[in-house]
C-alpha atoms as a PDB file:
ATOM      1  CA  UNK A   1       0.000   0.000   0.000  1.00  0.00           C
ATOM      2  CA  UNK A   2       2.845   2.596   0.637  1.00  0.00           C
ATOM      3  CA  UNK A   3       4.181   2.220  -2.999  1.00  0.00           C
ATOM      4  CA  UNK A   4       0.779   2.711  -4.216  1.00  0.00           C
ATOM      5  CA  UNK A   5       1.064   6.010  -2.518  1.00  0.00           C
ATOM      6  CA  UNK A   6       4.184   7.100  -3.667  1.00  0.00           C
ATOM      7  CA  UNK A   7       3.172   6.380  -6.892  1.00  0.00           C
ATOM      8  CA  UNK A   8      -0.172   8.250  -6.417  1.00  0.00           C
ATOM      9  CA  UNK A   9       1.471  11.177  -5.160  1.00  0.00           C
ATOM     10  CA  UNK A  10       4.006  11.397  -7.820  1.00  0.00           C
ATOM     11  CA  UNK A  11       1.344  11.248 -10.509  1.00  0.00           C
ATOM     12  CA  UNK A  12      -0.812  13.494  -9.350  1.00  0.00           C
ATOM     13  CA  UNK A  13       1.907  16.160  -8.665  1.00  0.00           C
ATOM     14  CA  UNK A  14       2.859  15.731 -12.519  1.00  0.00           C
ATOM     15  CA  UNK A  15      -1.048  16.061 -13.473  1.00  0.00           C
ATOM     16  CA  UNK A  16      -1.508  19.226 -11.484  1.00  0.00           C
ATOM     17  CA  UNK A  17       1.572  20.370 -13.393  1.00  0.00           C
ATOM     18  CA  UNK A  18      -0.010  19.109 -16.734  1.00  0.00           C
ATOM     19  CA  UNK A  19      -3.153  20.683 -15.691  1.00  0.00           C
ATOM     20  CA  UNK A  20      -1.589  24.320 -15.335  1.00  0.00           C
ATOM     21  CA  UNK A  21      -0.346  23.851 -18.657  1.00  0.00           C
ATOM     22  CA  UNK A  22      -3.346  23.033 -19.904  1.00  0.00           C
ATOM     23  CA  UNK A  23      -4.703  26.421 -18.543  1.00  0.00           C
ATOM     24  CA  UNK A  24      -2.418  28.510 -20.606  1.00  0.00           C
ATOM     25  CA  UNK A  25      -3.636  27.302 -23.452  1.00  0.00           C
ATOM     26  CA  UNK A  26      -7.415  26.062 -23.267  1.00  0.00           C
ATOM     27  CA  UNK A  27      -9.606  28.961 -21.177  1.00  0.00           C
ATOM     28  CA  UNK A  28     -11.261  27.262 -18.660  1.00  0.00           C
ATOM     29  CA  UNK A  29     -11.694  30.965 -16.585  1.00  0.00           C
ATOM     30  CA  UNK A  30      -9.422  29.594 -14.075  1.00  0.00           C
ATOM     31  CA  UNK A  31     -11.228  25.983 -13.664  1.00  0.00           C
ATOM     32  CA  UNK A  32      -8.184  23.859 -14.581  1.00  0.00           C
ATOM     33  CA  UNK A  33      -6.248  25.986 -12.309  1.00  0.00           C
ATOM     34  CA  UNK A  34      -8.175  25.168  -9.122  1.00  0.00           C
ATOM     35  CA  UNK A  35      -7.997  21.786  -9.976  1.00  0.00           C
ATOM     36  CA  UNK A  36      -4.498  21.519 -10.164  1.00  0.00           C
ATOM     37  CA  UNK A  37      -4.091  23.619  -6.902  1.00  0.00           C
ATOM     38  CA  UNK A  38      -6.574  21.106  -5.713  1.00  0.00           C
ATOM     39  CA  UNK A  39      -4.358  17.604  -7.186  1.00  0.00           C
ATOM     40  CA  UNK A  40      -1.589  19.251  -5.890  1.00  0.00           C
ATOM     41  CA  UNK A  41      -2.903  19.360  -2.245  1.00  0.00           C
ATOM     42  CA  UNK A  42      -3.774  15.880  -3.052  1.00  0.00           C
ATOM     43  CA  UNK A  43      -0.421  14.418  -3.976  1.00  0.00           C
ATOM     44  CA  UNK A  44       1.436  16.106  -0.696  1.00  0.00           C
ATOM     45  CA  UNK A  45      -1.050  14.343   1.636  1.00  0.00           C
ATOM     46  CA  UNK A  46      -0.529  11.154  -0.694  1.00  0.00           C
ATOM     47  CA  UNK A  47       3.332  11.393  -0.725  1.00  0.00           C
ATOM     48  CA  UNK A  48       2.838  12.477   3.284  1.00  0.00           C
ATOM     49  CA  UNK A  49       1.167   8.814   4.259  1.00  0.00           C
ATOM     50  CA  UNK A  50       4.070   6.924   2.116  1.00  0.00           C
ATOM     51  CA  UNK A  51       6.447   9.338   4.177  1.00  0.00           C
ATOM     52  CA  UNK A  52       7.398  12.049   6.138  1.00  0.00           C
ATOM     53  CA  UNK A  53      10.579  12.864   3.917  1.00  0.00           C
ATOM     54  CA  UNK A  54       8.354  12.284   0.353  1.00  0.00           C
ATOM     55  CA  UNK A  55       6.270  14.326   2.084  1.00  0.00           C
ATOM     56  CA  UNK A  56       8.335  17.139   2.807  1.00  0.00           C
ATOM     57  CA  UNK A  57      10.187  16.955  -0.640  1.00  0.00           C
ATOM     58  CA  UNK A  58       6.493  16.626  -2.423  1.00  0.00           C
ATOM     59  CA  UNK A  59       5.333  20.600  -0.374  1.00  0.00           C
ATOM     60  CA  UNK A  60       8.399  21.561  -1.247  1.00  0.00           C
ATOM     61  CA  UNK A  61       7.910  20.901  -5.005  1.00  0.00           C
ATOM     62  CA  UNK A  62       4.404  22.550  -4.653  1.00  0.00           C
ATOM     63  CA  UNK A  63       5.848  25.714  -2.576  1.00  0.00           C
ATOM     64  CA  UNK A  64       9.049  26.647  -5.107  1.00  0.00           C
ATOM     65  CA  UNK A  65       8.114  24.936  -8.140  1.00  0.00           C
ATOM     66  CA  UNK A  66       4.375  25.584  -8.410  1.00  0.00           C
ATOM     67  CA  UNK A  67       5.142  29.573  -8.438  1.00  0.00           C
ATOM     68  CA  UNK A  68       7.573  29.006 -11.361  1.00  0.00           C
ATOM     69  CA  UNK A  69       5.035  27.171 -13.392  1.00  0.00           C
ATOM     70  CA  UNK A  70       2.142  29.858 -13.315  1.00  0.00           C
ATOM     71  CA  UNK A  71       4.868  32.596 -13.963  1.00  0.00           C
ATOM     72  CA  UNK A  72       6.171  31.027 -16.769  1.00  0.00           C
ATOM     73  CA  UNK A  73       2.727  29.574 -17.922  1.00  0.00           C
ATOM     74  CA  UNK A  74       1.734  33.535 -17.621  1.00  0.00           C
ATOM     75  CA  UNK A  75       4.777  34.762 -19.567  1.00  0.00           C
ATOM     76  CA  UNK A  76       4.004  31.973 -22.203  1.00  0.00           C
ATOM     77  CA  UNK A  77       0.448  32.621 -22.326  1.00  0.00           C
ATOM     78  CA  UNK A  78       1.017  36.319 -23.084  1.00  0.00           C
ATOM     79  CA  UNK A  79       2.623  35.504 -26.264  1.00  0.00           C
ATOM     80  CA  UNK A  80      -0.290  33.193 -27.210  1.00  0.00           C
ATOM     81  CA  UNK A  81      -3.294  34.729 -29.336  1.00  0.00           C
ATOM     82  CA  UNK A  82      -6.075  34.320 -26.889  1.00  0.00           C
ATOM     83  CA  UNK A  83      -3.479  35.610 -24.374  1.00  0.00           C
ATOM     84  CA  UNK A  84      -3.122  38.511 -26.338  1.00  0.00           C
ATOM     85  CA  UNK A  85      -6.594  39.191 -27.065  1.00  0.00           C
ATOM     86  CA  UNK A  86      -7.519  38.905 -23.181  1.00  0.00           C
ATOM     87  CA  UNK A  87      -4.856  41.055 -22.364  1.00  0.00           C
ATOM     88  CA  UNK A  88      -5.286  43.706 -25.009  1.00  0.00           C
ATOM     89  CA  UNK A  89      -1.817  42.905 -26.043  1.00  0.00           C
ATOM     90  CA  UNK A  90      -0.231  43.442 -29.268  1.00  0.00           C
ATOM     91  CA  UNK A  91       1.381  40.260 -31.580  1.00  0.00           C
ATOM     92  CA  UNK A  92       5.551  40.879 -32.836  1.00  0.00           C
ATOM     93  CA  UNK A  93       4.293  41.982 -35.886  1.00  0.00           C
ATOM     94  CA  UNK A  94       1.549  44.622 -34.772  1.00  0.00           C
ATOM     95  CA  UNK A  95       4.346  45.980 -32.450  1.00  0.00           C
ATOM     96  CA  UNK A  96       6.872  45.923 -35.190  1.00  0.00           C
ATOM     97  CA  UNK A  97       4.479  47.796 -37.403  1.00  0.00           C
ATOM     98  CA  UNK A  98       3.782  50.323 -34.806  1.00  0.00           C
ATOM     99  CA  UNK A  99       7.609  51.195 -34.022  1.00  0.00           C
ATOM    100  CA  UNK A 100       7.896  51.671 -37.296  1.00  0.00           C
ATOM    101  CA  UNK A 101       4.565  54.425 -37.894  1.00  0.00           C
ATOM    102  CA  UNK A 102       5.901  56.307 -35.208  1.00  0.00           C
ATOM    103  CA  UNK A 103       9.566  56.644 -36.201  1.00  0.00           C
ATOM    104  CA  UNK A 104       8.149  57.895 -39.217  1.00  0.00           C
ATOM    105  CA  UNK A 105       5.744  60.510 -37.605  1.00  0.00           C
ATOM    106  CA  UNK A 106       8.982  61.325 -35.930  1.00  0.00           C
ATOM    107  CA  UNK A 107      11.255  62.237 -38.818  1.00  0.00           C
ATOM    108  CA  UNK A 108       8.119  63.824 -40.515  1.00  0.00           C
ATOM    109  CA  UNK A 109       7.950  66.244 -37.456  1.00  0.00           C
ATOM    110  CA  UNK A 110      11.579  66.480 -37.366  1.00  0.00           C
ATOM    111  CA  UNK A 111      11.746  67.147 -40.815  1.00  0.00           C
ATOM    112  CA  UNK A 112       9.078  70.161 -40.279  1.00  0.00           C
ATOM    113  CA  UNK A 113      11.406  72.378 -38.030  1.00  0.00           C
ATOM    114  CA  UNK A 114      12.795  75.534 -40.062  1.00  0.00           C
ATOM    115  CA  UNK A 115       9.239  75.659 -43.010  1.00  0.00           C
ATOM    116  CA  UNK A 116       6.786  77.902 -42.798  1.00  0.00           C
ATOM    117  CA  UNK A 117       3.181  77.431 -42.658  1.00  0.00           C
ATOM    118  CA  UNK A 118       0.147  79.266 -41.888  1.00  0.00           C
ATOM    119  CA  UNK A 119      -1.745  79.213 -38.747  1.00  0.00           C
ATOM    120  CA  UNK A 120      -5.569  78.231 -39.125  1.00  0.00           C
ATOM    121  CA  UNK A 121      -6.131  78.668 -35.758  1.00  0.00           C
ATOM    122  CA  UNK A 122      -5.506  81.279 -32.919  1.00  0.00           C
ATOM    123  CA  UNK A 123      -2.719  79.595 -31.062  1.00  0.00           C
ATOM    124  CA  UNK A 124      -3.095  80.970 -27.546  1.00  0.00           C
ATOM    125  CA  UNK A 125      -0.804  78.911 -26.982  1.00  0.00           C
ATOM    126  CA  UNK A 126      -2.406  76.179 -28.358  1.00  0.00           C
ATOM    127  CA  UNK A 127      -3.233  75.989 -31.640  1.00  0.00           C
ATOM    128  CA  UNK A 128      -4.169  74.768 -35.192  1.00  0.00           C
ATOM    129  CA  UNK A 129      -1.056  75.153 -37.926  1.00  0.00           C
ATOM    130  CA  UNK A 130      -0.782  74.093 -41.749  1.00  0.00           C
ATOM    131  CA  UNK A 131       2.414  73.276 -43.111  1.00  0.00           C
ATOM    132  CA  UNK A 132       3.194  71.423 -46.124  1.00  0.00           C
ATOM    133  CA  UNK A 133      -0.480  71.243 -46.741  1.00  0.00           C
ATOM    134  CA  UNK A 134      -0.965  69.062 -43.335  1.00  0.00           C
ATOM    135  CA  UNK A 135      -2.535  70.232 -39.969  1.00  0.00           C
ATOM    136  CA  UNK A 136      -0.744  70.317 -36.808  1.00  0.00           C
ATOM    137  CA  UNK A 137      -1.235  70.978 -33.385  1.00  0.00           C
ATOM    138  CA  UNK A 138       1.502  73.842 -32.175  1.00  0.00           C
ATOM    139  CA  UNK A 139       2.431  75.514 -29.507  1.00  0.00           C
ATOM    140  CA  UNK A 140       2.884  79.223 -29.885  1.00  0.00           C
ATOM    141  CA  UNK A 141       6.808  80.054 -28.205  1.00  0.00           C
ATOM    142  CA  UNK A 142       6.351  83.909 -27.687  1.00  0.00           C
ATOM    143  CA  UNK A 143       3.213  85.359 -27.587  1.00  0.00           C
ATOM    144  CA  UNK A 144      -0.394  84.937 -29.092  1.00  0.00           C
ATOM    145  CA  UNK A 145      -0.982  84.127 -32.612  1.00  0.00           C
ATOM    146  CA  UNK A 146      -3.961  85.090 -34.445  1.00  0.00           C
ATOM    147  CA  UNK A 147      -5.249  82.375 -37.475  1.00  0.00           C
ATOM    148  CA  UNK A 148      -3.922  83.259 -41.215  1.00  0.00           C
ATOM    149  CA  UNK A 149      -0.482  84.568 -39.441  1.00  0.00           C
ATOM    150  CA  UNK A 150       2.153  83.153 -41.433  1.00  0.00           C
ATOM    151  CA  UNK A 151       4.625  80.853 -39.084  1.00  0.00           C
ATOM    152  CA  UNK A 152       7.735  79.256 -39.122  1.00  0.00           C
ATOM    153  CA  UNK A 153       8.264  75.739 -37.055  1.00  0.00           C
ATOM    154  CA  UNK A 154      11.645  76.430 -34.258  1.00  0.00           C
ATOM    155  CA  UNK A 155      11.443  73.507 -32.757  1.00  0.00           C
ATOM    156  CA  UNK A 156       9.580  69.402 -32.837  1.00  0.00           C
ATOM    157  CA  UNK A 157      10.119  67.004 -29.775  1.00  0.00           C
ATOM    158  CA  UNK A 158       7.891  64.084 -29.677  1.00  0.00           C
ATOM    159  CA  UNK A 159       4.695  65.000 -29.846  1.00  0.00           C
ATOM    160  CA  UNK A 160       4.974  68.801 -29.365  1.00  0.00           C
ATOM    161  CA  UNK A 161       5.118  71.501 -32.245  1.00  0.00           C
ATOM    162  CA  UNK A 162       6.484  75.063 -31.295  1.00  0.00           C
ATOM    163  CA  UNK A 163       6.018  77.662 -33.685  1.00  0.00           C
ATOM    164  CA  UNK A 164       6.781  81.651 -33.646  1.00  0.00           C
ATOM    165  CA  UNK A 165       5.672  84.242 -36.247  1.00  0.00           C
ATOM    166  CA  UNK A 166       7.636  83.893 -39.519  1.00  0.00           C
ATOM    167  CA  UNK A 167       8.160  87.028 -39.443  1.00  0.00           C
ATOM    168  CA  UNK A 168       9.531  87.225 -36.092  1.00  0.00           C
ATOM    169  CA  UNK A 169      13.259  88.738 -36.264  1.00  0.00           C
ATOM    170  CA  UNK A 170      14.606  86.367 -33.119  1.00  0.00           C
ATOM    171  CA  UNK A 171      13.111  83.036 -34.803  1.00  0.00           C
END
């Protein structure tokens, strides 16, 4: 009878480790989980009545190694699709795709600092400028700018547009 128990509590330590793999990747809303929390408990108090020491080296398992599995199942299951799609996460590609569309709205901001454009708003500070034939938000630097005044883009960090009258002698 005490083999049978070892061998119980060996086998259901591996299926509770099987079973939080199987949560990654079928959702069960946490249902596999419990169970394997639940055939875990169950192979400790097996591996306890074969013996003290199986039992101690069986919690032990459970206490360091049962952690490790549900963080790495986690990390895993963040680079699945449903994992993703629970998450709100984005796949390599999307990410990829996205770098890419805003290093290019970077350079095309960069690439604005020194033209000219007209201001279609009132930027007090904030504002509404055309250059190149595309609307921006801007910043005014100096003072008040009233719409149709002709501008000239100083500066473009991130996000942030700062424009002064064109004809502004200290732009």
């Amino acid at each position: 009878m005490e083999e049978t128990m070892l061998i119980w509590g060996l086998a259901l330590l591996a299926a509770s480790v099987l079973l939080v793999v199987l949560e990654i990747f079928v959702p069960t809303g946490g249902i596999l989980a419990v169970t394997a929390i639940l055939t875990a408990a169950a192979a400790v108090i097996c591996l306890f009545i074969h013996d003290t020491t199986w039992g101690l080296m069986g919690l032990l398992f459970v206490i360091i190694v049962g952690p490790m599995v549900g963080f790495f199942g986690i990390q895993l299951w963040t680079q699945t699709k449903i994992g993703r799609a629970v998450i709100g996460g984005l796949s390599p590609e999307e990410e990829e795709t996205r770098r890419r569309q805003e290093e290019e709205r970077r350079r095309e901001r960069d690439n604005l600092v020194g033209k000219t454009g007209e201001a279609m708003t009132d930027l007090r500070p904030m504002g509404v400028v055309k250059v190149n034939g595309k609307r921006y938000d801007a910043f005014a630097e100096i003072r008040v700018i009233s719409a149709g005044t002709k501008i000239r883009v100083t500066s473009a960090q991130g996000m942030d547009i700062r424009v002064r009258p064109a004809d502004d002698a200290t732009a």
